[in-house]
N, C-alpha and C. Protein backbone atom coordinates (compact mmCIF):
# COMPACT_ATOMS: atom_id res chain seq x y z
N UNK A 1 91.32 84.40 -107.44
CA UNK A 1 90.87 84.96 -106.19
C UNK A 1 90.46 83.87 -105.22
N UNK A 2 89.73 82.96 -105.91
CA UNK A 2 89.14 81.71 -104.83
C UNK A 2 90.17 80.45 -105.25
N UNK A 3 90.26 79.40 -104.60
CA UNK A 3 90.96 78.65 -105.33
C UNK A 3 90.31 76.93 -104.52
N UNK A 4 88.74 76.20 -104.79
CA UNK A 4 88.64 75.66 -103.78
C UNK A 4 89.50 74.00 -103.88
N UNK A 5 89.59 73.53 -102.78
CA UNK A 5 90.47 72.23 -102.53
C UNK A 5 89.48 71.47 -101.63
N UNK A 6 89.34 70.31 -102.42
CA UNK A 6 89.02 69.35 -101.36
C UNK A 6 89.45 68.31 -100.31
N UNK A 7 89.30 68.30 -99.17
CA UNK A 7 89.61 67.84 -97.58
C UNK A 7 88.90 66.56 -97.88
N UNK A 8 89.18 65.00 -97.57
CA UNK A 8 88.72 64.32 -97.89
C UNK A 8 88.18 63.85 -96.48
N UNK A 9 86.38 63.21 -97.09
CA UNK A 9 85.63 63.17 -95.67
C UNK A 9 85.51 63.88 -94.78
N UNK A 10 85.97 65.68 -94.79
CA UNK A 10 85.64 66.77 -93.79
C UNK A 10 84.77 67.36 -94.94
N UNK A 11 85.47 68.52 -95.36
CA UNK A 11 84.85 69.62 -95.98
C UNK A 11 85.83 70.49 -97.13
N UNK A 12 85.02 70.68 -97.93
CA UNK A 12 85.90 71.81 -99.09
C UNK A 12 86.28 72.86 -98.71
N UNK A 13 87.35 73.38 -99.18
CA UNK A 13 87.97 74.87 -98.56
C UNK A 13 87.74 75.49 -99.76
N UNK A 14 87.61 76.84 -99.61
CA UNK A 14 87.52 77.98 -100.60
C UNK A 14 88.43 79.19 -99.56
N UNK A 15 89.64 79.33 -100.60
CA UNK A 15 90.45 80.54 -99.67
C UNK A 15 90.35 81.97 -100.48
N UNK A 16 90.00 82.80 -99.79
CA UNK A 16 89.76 84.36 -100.67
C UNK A 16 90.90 84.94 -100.27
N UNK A 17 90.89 85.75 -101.04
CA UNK A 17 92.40 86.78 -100.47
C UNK A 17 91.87 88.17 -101.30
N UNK A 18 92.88 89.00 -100.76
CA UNK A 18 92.99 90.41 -101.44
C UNK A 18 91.48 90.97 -101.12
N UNK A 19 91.62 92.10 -101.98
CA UNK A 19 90.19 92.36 -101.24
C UNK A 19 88.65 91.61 -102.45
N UNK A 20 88.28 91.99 -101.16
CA UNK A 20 86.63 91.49 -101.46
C UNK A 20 85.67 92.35 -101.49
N UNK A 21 85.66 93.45 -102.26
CA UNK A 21 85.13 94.13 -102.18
C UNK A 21 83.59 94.44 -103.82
N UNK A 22 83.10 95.29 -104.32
CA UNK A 22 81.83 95.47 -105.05
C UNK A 22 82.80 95.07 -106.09
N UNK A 23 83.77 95.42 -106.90
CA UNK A 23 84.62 95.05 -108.14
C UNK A 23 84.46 93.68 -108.12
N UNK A 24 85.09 93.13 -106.97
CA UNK A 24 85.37 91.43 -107.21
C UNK A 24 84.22 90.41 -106.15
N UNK A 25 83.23 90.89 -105.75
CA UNK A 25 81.91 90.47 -105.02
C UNK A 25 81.53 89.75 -106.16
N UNK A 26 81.12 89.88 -107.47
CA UNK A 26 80.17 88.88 -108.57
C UNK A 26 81.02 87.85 -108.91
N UNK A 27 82.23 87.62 -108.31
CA UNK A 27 82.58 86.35 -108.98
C UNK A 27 83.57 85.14 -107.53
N UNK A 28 83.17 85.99 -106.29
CA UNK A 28 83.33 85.62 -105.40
C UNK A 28 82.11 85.05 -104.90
N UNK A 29 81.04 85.75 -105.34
CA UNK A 29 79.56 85.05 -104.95
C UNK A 29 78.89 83.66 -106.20
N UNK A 30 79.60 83.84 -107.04
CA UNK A 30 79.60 83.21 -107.89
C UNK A 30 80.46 81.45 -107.40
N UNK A 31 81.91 81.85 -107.16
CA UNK A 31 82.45 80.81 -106.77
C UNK A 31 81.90 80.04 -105.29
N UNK A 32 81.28 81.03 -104.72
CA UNK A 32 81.21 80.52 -103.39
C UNK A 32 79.87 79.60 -102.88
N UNK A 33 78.70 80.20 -103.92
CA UNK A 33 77.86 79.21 -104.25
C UNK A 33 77.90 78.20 -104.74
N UNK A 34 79.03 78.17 -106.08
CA UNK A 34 79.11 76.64 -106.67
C UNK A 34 80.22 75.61 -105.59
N UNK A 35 80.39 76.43 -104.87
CA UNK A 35 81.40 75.51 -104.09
C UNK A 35 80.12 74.82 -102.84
N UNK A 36 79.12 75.67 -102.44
CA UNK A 36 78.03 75.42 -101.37
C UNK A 36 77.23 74.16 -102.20
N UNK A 37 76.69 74.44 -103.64
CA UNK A 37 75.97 73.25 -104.36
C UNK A 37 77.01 72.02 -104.18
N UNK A 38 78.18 71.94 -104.60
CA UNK A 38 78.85 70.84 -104.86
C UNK A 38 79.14 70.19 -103.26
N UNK A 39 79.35 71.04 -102.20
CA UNK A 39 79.75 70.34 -100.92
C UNK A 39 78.79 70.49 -99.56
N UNK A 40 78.66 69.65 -99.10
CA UNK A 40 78.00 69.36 -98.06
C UNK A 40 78.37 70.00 -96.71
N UNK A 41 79.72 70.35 -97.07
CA UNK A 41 80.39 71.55 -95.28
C UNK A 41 81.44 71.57 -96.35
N UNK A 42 81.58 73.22 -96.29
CA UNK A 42 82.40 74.24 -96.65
C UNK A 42 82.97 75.38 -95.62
N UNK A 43 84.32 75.57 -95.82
CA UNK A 43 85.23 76.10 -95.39
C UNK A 43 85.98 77.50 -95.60
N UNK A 44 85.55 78.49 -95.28
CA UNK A 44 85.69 79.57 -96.13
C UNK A 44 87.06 80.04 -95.09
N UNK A 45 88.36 80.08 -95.97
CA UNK A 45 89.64 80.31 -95.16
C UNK A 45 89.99 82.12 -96.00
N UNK A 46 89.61 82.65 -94.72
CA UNK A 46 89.79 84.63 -94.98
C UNK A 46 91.51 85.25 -94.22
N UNK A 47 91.92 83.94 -94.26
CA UNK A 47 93.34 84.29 -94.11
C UNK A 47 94.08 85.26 -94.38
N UNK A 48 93.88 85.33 -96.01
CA UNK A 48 94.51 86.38 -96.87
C UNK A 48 93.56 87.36 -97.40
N UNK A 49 92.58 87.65 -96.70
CA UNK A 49 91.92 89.05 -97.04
C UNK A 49 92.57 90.19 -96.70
N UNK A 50 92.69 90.98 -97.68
CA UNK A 50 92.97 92.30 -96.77
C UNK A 50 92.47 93.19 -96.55
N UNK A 51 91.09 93.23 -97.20
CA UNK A 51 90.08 94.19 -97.17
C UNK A 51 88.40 93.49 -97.45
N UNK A 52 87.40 93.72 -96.98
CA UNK A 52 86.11 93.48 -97.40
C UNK A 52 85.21 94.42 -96.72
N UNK A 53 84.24 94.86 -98.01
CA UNK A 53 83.01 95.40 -97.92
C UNK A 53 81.60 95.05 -97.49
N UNK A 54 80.52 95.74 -97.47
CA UNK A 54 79.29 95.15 -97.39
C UNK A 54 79.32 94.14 -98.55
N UNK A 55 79.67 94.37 -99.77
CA UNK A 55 79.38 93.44 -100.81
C UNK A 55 79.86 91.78 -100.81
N UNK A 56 81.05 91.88 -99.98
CA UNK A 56 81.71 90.74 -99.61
C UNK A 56 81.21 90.44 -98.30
N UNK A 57 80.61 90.98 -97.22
CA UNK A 57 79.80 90.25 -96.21
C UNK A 57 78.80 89.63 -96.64
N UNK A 58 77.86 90.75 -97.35
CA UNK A 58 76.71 90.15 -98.45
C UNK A 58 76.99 88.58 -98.97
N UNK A 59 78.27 88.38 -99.80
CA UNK A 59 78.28 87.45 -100.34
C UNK A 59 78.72 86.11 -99.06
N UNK A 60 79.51 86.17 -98.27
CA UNK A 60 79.13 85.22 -97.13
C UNK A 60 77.65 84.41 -96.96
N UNK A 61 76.58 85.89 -96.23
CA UNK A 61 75.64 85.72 -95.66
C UNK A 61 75.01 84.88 -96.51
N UNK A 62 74.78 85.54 -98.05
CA UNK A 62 74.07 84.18 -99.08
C UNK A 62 74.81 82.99 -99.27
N UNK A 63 76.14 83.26 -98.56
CA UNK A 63 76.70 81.66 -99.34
C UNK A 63 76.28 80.52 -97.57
N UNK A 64 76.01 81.50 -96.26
CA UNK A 64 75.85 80.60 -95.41
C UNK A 64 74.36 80.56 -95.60
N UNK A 65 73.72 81.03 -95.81
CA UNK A 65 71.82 80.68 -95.55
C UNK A 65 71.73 79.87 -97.21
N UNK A 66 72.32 79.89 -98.05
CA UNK A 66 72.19 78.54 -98.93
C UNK A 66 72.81 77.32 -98.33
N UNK A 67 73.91 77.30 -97.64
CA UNK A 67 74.20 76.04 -97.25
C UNK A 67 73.13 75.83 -96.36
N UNK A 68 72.71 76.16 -95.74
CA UNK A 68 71.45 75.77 -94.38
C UNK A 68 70.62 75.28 -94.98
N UNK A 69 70.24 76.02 -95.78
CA UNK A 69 69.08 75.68 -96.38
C UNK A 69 69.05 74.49 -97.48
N UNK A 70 70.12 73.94 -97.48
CA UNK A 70 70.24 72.89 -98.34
C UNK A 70 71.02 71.41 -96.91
N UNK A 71 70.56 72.29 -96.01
CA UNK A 71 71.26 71.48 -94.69
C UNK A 71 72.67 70.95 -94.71
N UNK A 72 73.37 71.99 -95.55
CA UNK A 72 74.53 71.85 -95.03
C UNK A 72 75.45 72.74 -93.56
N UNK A 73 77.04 72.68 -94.23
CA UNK A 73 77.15 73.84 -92.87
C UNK A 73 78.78 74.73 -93.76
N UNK A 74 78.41 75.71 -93.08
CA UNK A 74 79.67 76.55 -93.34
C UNK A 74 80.31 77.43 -92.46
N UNK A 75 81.32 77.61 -92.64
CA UNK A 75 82.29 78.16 -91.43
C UNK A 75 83.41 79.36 -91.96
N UNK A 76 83.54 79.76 -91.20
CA UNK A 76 84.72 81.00 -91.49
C UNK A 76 85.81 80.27 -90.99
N UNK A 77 87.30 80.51 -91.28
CA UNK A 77 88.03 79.93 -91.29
C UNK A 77 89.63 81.03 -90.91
N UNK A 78 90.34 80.59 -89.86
CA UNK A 78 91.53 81.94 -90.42
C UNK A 78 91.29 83.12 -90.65
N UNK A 79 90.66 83.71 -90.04
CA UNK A 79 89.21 84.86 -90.51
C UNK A 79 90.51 86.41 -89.89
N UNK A 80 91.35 87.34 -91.63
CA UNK A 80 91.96 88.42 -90.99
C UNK A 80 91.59 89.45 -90.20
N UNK A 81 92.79 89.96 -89.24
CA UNK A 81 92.01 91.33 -88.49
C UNK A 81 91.04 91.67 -89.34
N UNK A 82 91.22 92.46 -90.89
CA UNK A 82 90.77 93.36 -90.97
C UNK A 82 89.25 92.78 -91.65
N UNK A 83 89.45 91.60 -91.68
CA UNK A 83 87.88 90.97 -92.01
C UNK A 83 87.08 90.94 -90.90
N UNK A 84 87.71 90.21 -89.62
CA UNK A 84 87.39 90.17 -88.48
C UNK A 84 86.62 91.51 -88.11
N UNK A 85 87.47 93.00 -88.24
CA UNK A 85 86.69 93.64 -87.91
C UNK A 85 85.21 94.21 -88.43
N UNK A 86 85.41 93.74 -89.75
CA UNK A 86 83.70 94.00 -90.25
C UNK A 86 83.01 93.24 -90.10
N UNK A 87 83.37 91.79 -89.66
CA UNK A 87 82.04 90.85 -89.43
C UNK A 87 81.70 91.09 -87.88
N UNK A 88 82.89 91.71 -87.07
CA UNK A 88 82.45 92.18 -85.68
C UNK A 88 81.30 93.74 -85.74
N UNK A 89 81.40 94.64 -86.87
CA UNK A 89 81.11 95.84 -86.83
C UNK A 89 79.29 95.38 -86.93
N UNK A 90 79.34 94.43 -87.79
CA UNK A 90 78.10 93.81 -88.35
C UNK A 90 77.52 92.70 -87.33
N UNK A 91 78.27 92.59 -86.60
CA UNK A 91 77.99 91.35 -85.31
C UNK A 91 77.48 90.31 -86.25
N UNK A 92 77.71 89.68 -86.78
CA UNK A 92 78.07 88.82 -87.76
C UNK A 92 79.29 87.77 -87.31
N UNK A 93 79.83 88.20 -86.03
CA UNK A 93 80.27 87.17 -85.88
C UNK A 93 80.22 86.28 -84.83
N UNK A 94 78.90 86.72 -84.44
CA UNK A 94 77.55 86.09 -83.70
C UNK A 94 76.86 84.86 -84.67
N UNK A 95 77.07 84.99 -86.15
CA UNK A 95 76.04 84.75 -86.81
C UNK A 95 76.64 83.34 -87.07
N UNK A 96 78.09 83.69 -87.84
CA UNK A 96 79.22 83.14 -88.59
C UNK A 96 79.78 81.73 -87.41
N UNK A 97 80.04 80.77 -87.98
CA UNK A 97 80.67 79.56 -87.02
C UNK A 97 82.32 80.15 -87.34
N UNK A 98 83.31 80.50 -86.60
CA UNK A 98 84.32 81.02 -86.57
C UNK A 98 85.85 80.13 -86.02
N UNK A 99 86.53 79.53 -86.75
CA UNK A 99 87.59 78.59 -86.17
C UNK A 99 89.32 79.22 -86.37
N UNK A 100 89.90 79.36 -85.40
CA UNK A 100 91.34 79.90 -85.62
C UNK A 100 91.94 79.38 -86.83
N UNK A 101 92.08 77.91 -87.12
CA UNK A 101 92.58 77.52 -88.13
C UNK A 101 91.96 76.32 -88.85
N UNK A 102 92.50 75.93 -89.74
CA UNK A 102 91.35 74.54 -90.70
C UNK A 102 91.80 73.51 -89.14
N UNK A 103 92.82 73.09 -88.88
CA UNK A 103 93.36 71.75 -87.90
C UNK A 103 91.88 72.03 -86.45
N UNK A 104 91.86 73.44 -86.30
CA UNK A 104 89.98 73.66 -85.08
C UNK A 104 88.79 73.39 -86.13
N UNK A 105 88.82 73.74 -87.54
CA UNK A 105 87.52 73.71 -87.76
C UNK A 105 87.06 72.43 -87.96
N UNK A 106 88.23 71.38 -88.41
CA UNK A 106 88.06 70.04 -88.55
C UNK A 106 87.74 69.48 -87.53
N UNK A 107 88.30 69.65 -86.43
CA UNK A 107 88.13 69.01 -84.89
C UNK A 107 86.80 69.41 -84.61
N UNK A 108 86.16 70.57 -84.96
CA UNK A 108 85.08 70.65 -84.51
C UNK A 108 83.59 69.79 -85.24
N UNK A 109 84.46 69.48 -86.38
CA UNK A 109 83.56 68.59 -87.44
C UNK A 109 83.06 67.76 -87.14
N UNK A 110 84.72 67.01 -85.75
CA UNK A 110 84.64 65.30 -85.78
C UNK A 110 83.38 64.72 -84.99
């Protein structure tokens, strides 16, 4: 489901796909934290979502207020319509740092 890669001297990517929903939330929150401990700016690419729940916003929100709080940073990435529309429903994407593709989120790094 996650698969993360490291960007050398930017930031780690973690790409989700399929849905994200309460079934597959405990091991998406799972990966997405150990990817926040290990990296300093993380990249969350929602390219290939095709569905997410509260449980999968949920798991965002804790994976961005642990990076903060460990002063790092995290970003949404490639973010699909249909993700797009629940982090808009949730205005969440007020909250969320939001980049069309990794080639903007990097630029915005530099």
């Amino acid at each position: 489901m996650t698969q993360p890669s490291a960007v050398p001297d930017t930031a780690d990517v973690v790409q989700l796909s399929g849905s994200v929903d309460l079934e597959h939330s405990p091991g998406v929150r799972r990966r997405l934290l150990d990817a926040v401990e290990k990296a300093r700016r993380l990249l969350i690419d929602l390219s290939e979502v095709t569905y997410i729940d509260s449980s999968g916003i949920a798991c965002l929100v804790e994976a961005l207020q642990t990076a903060r709080s460990r002063n790092g940073d995290l970003a949404l990435v490639a973010v699909s319509v249909q993700a797009m529309r629940v982090l808009e429903l949730a205005r969440l994407d007020m909250v969320f740092s939001i980049h069309e593709d990794l080639a903007a989120a990097r630029a915005a790094q530099a």
